[in-house]
PDB file of N, CA and C in Angstrom:
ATOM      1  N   UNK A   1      -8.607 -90.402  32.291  1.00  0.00           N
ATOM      2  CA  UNK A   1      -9.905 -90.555  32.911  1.00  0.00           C
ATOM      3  C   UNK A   1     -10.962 -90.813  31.862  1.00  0.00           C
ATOM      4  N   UNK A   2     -11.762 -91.601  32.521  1.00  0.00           N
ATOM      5  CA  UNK A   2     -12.863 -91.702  31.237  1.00  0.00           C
ATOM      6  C   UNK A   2     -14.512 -91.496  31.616  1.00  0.00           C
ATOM      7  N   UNK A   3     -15.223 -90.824  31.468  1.00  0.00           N
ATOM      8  CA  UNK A   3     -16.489 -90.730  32.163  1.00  0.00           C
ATOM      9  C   UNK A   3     -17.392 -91.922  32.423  1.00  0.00           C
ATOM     10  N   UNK A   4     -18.123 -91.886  33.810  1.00  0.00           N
ATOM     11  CA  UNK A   4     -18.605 -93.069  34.167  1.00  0.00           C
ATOM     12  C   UNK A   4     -20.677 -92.750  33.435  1.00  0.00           C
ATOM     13  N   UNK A   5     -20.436 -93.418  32.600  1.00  0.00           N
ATOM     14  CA  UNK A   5     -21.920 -94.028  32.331  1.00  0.00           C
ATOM     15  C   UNK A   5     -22.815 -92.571  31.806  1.00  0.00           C
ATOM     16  N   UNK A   6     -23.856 -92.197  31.809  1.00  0.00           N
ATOM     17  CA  UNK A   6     -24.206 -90.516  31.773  1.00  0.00           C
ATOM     18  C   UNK A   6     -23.620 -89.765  32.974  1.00  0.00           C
ATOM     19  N   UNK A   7     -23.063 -89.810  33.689  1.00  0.00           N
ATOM     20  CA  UNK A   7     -22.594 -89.139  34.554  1.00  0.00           C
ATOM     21  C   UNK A   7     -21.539 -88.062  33.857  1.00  0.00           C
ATOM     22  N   UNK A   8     -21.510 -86.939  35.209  1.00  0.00           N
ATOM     23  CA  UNK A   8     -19.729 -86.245  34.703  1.00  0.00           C
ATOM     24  C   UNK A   8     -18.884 -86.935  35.335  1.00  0.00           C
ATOM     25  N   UNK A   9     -19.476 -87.851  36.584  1.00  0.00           N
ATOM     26  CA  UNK A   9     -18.240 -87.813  37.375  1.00  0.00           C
ATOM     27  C   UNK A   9     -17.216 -89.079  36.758  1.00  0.00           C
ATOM     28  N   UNK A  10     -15.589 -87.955  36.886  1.00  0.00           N
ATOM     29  CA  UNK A  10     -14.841 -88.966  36.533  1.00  0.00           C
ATOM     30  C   UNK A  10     -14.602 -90.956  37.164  1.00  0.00           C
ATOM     31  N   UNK A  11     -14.123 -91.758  36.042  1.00  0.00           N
ATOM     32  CA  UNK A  11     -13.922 -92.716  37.272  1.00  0.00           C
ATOM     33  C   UNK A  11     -12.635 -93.480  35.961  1.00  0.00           C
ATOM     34  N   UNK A  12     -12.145 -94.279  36.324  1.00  0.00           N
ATOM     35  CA  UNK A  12     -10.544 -94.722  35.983  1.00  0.00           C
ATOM     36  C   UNK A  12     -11.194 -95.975  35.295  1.00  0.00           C
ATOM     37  N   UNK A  13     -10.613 -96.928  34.297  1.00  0.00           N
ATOM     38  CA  UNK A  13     -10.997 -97.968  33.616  1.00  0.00           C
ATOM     39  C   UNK A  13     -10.531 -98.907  34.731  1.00  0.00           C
ATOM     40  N   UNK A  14     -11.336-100.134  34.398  1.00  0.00           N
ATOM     41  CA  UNK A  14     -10.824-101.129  35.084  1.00  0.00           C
ATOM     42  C   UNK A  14     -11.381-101.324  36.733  1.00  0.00           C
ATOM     43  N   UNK A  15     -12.053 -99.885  37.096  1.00  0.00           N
ATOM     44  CA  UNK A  15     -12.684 -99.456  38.425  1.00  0.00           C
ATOM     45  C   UNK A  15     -14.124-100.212  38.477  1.00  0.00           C
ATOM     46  N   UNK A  16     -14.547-100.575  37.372  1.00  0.00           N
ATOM     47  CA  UNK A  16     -15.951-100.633  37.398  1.00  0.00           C
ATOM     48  C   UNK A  16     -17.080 -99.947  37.949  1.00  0.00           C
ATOM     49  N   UNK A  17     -16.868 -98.532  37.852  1.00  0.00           N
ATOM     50  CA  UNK A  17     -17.445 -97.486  38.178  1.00  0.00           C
ATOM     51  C   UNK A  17     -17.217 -97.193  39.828  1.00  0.00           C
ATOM     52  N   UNK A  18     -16.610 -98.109  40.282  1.00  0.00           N
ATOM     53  CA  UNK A  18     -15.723 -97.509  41.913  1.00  0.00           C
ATOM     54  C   UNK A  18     -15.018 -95.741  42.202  1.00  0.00           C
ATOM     55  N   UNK A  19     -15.530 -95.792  43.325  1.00  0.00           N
ATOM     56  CA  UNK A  19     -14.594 -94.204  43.653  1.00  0.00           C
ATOM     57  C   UNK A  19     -13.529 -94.743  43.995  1.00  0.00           C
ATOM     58  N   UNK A  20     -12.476 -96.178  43.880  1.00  0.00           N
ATOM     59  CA  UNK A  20     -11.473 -96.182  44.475  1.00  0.00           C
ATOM     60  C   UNK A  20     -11.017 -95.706  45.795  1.00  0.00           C
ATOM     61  N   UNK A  21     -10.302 -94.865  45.686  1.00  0.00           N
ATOM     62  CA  UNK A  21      -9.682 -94.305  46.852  1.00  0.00           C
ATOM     63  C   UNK A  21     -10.343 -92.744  47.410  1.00  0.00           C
ATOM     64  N   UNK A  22     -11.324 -92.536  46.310  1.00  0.00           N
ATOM     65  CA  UNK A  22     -11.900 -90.936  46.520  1.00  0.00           C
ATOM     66  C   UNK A  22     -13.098 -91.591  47.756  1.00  0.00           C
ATOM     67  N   UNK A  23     -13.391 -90.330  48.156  1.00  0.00           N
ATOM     68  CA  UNK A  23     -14.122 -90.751  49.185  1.00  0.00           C
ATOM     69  C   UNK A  23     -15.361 -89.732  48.885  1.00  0.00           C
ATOM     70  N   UNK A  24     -16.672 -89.755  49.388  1.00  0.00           N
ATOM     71  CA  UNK A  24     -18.193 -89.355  48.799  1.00  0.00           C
ATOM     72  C   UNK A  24     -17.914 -87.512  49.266  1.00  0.00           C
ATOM     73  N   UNK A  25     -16.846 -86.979  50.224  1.00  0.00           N
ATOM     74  CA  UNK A  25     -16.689 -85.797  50.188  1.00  0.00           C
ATOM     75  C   UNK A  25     -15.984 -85.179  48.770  1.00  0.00           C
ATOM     76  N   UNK A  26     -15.650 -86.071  48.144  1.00  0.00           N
ATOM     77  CA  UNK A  26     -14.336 -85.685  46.929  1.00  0.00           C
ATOM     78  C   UNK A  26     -15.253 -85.628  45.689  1.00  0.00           C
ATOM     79  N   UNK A  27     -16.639 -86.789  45.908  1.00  0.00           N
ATOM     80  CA  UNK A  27     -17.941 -86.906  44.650  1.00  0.00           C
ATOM     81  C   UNK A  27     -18.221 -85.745  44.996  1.00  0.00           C
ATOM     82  N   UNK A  28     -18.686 -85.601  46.406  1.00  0.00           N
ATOM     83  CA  UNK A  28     -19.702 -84.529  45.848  1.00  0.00           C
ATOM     84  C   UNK A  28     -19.185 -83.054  45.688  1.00  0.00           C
ATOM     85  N   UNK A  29     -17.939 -82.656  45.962  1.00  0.00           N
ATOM     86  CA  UNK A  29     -17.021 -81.329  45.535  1.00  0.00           C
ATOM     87  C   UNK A  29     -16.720 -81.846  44.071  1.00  0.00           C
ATOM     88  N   UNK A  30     -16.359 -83.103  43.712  1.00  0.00           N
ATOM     89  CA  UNK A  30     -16.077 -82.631  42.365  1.00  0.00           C
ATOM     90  C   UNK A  30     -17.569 -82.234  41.484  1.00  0.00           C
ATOM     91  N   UNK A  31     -18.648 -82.773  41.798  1.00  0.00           N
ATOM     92  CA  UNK A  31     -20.042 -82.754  41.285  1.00  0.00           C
ATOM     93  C   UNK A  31     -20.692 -81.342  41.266  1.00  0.00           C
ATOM     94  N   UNK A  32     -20.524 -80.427  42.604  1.00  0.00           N
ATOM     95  CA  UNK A  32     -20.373 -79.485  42.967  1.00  0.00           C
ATOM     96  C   UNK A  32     -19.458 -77.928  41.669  1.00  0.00           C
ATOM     97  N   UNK A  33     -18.410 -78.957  41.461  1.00  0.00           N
ATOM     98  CA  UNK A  33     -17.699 -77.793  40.825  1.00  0.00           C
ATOM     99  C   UNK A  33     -18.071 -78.307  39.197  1.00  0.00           C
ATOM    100  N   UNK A  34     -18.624 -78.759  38.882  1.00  0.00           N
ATOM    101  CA  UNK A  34     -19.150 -79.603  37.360  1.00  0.00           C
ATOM    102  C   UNK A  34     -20.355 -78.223  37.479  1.00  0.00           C
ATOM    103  N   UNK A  35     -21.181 -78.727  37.704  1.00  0.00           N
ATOM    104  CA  UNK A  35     -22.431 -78.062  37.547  1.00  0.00           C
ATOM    105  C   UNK A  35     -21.661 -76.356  38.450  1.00  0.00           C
ATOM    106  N   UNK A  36     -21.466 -76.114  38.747  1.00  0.00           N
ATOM    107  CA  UNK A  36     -20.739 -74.809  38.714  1.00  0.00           C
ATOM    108  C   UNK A  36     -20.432 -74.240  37.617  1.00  0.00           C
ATOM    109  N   UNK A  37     -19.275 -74.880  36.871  1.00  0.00           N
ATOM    110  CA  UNK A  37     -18.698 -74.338  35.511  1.00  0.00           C
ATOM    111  C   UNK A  37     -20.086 -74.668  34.424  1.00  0.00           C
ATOM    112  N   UNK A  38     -20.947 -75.743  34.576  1.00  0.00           N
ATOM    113  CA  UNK A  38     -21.977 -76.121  33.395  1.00  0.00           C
ATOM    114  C   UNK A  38     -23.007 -74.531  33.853  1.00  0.00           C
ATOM    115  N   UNK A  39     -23.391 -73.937  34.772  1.00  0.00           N
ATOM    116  CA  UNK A  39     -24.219 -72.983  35.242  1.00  0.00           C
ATOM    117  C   UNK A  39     -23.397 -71.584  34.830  1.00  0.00           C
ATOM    118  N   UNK A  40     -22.346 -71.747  34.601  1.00  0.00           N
ATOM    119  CA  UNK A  40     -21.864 -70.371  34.416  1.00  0.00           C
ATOM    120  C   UNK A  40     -22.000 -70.442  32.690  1.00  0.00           C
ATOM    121  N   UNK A  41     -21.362 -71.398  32.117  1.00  0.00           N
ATOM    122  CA  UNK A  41     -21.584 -71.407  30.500  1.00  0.00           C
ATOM    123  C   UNK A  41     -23.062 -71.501  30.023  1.00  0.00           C
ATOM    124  N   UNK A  42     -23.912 -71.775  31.085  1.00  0.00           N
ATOM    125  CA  UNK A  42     -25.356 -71.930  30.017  1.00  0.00           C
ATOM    126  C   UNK A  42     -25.920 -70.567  30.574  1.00  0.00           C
ATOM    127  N   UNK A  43     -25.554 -70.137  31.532  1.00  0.00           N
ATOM    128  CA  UNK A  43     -25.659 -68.539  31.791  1.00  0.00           C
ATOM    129  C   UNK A  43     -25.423 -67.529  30.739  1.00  0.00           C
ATOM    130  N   UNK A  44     -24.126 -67.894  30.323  1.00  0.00           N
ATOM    131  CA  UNK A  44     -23.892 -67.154  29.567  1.00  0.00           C
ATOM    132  C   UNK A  44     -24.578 -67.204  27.809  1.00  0.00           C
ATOM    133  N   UNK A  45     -24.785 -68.131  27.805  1.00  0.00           N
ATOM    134  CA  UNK A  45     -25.505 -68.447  26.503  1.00  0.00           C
ATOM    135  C   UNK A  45     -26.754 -67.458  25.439  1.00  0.00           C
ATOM    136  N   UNK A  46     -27.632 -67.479  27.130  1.00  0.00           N
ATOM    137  CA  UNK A  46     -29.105 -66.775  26.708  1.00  0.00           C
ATOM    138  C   UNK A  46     -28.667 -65.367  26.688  1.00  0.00           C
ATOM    139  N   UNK A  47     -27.909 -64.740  27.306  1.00  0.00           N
ATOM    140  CA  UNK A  47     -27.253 -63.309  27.123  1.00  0.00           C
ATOM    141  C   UNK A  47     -26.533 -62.880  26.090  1.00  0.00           C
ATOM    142  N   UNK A  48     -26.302 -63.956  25.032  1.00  0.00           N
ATOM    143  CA  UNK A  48     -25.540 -63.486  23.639  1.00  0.00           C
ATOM    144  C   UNK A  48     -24.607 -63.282  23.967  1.00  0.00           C
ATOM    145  N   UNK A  49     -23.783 -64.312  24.664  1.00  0.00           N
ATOM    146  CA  UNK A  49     -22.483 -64.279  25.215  1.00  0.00           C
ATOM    147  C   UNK A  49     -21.733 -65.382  24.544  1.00  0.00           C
ATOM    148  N   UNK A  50     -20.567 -65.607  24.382  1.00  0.00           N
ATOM    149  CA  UNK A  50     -19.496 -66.556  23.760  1.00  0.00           C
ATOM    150  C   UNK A  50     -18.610 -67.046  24.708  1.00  0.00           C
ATOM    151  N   UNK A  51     -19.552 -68.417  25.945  1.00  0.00           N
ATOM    152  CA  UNK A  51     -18.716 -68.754  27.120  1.00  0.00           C
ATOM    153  C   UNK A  51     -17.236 -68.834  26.904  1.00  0.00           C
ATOM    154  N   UNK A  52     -17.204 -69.211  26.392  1.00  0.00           N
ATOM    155  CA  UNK A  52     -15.365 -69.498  26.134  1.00  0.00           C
ATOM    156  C   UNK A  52     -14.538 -68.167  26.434  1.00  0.00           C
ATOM    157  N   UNK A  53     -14.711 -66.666  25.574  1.00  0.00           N
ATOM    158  CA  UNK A  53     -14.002 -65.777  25.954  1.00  0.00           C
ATOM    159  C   UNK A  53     -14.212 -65.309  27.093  1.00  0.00           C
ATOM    160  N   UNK A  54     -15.721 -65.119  27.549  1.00  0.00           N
ATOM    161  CA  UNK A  54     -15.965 -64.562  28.558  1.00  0.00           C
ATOM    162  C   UNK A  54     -15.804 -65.317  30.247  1.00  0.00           C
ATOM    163  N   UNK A  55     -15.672 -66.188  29.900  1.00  0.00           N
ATOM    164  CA  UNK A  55     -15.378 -67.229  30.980  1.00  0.00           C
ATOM    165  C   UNK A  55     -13.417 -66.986  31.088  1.00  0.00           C
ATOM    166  N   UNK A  56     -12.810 -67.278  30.110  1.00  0.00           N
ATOM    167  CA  UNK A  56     -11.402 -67.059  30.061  1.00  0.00           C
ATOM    168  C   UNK A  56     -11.201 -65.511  30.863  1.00  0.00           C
ATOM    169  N   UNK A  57     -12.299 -64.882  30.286  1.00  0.00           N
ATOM    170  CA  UNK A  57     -11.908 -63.446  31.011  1.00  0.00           C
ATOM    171  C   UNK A  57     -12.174 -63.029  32.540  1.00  0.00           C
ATOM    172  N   UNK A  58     -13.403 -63.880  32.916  1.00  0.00           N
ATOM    173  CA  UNK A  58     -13.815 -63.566  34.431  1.00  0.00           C
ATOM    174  C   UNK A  58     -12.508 -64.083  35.443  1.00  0.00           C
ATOM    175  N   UNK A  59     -12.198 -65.535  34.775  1.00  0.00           N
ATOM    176  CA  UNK A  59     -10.851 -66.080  35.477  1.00  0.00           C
ATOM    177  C   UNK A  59     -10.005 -65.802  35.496  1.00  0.00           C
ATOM    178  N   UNK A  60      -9.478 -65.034  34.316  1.00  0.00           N
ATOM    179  CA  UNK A  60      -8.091 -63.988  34.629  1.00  0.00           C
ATOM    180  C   UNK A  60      -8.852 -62.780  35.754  1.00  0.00           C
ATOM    181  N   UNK A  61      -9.495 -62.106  35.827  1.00  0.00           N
ATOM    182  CA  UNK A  61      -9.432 -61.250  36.521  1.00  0.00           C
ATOM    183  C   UNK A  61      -9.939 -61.092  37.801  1.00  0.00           C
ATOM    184  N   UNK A  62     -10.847 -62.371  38.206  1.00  0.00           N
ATOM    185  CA  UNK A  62     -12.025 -62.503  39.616  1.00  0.00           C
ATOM    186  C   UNK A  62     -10.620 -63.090  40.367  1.00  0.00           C
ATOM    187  N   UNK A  63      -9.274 -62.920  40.511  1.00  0.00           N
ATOM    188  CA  UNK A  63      -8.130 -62.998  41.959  1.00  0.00           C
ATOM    189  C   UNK A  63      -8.310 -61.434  42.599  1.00  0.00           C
ATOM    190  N   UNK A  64      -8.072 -60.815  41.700  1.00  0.00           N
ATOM    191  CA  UNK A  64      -7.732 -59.262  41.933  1.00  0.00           C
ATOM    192  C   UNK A  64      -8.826 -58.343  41.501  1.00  0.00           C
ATOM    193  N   UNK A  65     -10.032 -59.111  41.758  1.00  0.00           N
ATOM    194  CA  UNK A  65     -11.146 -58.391  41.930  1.00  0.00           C
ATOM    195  C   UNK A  65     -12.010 -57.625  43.156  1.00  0.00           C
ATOM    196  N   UNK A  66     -12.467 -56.764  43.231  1.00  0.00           N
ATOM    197  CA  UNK A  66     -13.407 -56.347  44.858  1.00  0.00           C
ATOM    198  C   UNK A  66     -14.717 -57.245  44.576  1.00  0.00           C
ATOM    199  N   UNK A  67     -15.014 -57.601  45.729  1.00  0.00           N
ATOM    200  CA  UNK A  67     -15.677 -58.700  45.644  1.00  0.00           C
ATOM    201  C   UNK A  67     -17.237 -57.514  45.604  1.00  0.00           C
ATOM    202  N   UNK A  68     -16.736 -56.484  45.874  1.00  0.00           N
ATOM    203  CA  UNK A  68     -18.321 -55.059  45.777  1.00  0.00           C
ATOM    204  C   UNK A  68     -18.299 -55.111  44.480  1.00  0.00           C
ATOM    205  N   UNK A  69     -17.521 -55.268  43.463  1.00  0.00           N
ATOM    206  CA  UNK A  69     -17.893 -54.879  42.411  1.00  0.00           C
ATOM    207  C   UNK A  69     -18.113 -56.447  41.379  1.00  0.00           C
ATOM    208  N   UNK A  70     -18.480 -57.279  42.105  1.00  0.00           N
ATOM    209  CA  UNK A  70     -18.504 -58.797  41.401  1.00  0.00           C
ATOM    210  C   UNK A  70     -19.602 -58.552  40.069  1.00  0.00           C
ATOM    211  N   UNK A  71     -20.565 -57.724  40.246  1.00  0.00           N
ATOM    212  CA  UNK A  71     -21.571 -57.770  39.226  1.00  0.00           C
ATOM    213  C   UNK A  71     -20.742 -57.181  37.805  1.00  0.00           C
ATOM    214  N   UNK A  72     -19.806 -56.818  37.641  1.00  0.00           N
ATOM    215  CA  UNK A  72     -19.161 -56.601  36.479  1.00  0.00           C
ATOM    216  C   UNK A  72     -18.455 -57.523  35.936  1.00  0.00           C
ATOM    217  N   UNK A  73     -18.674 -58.562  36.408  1.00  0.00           N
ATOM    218  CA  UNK A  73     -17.881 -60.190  35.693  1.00  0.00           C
ATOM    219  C   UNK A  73     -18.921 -60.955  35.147  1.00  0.00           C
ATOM    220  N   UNK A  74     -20.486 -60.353  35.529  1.00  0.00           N
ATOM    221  CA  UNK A  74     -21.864 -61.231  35.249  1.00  0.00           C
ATOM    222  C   UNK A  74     -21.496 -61.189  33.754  1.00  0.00           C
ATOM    223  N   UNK A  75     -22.416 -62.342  32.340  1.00  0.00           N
ATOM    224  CA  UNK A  75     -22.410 -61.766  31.434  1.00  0.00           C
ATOM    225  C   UNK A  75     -23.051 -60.985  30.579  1.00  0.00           C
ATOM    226  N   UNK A  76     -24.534 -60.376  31.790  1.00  0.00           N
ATOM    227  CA  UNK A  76     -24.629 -59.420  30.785  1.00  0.00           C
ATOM    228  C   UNK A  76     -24.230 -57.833  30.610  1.00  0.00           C
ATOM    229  N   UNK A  77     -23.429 -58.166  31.932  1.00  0.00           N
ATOM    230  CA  UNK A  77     -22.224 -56.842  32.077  1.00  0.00           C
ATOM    231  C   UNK A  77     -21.157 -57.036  30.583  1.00  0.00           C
ATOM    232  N   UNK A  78     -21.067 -57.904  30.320  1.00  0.00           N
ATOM    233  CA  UNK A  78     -19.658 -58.409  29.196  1.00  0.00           C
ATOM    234  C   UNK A  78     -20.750 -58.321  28.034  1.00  0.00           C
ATOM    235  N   UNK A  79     -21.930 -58.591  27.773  1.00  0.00           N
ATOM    236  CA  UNK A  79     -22.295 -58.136  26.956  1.00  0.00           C
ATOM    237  C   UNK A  79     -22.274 -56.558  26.451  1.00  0.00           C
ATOM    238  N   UNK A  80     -22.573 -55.764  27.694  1.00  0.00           N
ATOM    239  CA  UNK A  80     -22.969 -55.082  27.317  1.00  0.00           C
ATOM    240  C   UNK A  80     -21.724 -53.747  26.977  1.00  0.00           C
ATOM    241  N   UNK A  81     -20.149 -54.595  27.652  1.00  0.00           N
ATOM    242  CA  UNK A  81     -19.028 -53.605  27.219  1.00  0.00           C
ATOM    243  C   UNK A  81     -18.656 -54.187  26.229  1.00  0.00           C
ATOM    244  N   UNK A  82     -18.957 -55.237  25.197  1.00  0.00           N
ATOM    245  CA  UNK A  82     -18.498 -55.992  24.423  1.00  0.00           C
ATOM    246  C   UNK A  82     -19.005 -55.116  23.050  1.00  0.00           C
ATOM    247  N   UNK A  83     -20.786 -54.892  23.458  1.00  0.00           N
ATOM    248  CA  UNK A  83     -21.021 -54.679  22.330  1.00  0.00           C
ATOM    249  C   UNK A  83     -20.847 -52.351  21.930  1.00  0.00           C
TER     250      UNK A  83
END
């Protein structure tokens, strides 16, 4: 895949920036889950957080999480058992 133009959204060479076969429900879920993951890493940023581990860590554990206790995956919960 190669990114289309400033965009995230993916698009295939040779497409000339076509969705091909994706259809505008598939843009806008994948667009959707872009700025999802970009909102969780710049979240984590201003909190003196290191997205990479702490992101690796919310995703191992937010299957078998209570969804009452979600505020302990935030990062400045991980900051603050980190430090």
């Amino acid at each position: 895949m190669v990114g289309c133009g400033a965009g995230l959204m993916p698009c295939w060479p040779g497409a000339g920036g076509r969705l091909g076969r994706f259809g505008r429900k598939a843009v806008f879920r994948c667009r959707y889950e872009q700025q999802t993951a970009y909102t969780m890493i710049e979240t984590a940023k201003p909190n003196g957080v290191d997205p990479r581990p702490w992101l690796t860590g919310v995703l191992g554990r937010i299957a078998d999480h209570k969804i009452t206790r979600i505020d302990e995956l935030l990062p400045w919960r991980y900051a603050a058992q980190a430090a």
